[in-house]
Protein backbone atom coordinates (compact mmCIF):
# COMPACT_ATOMS: atom_id res chain seq x y z
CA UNK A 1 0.00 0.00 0.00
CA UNK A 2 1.38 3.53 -0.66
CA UNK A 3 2.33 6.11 1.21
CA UNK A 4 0.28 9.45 2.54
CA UNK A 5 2.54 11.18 -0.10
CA UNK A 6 1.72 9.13 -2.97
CA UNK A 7 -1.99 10.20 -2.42
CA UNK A 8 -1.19 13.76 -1.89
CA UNK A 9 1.30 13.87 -4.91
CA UNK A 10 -1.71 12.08 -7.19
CA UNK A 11 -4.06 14.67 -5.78
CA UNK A 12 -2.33 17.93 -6.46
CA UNK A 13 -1.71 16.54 -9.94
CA UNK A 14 -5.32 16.19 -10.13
CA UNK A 15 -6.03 19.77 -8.96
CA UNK A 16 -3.12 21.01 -11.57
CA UNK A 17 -4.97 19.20 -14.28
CA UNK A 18 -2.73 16.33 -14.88
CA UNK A 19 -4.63 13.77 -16.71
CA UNK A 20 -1.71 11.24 -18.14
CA UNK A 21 1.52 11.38 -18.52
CA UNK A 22 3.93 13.17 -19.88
CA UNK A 23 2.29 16.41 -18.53
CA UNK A 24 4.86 19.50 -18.20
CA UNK A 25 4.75 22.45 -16.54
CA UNK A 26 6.34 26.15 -17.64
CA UNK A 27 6.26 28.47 -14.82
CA UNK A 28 3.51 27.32 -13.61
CA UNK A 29 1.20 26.65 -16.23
CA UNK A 30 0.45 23.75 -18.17
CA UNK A 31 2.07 23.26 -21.32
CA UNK A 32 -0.47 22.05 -23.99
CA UNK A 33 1.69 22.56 -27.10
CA UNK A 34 3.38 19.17 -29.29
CA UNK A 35 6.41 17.58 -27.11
CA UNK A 36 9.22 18.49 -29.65
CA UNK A 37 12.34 19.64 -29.13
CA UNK A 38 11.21 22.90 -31.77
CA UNK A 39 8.44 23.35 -29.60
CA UNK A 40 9.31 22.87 -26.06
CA UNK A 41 12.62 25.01 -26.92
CA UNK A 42 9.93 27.98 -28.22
CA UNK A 43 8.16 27.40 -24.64
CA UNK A 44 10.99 27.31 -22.59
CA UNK A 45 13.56 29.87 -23.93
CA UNK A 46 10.92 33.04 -22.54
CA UNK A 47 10.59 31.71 -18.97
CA UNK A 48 14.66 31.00 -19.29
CA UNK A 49 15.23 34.69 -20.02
CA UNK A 50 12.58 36.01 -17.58
């Protein structure tokens, strides 16, 4: 049986909209966009500057 913490990690995932996996995260928002390196580079190079 799992941990207390394996129930609260599933749960805030829930709350942060997690639905499956891989689900990513920029600055705290959910990334929605394709899971390319084009892509996740156009996401990620803003909140790397910021």
């Amino acid at each position: 049986m799992p941990g207390p913490w394996v129930e609260a990690g599933f749960n805030a995932a829930v709350r942060s909209g997690v639905r499956g996996t891989p689900t990513l995260f920029v600055n705290g928002e959910r990334y929605r966009g394709q899971v390319g390196v084009a892509e996740l580079s156009a996401a990620l190079d803003p909140a790397l500057t910021s």
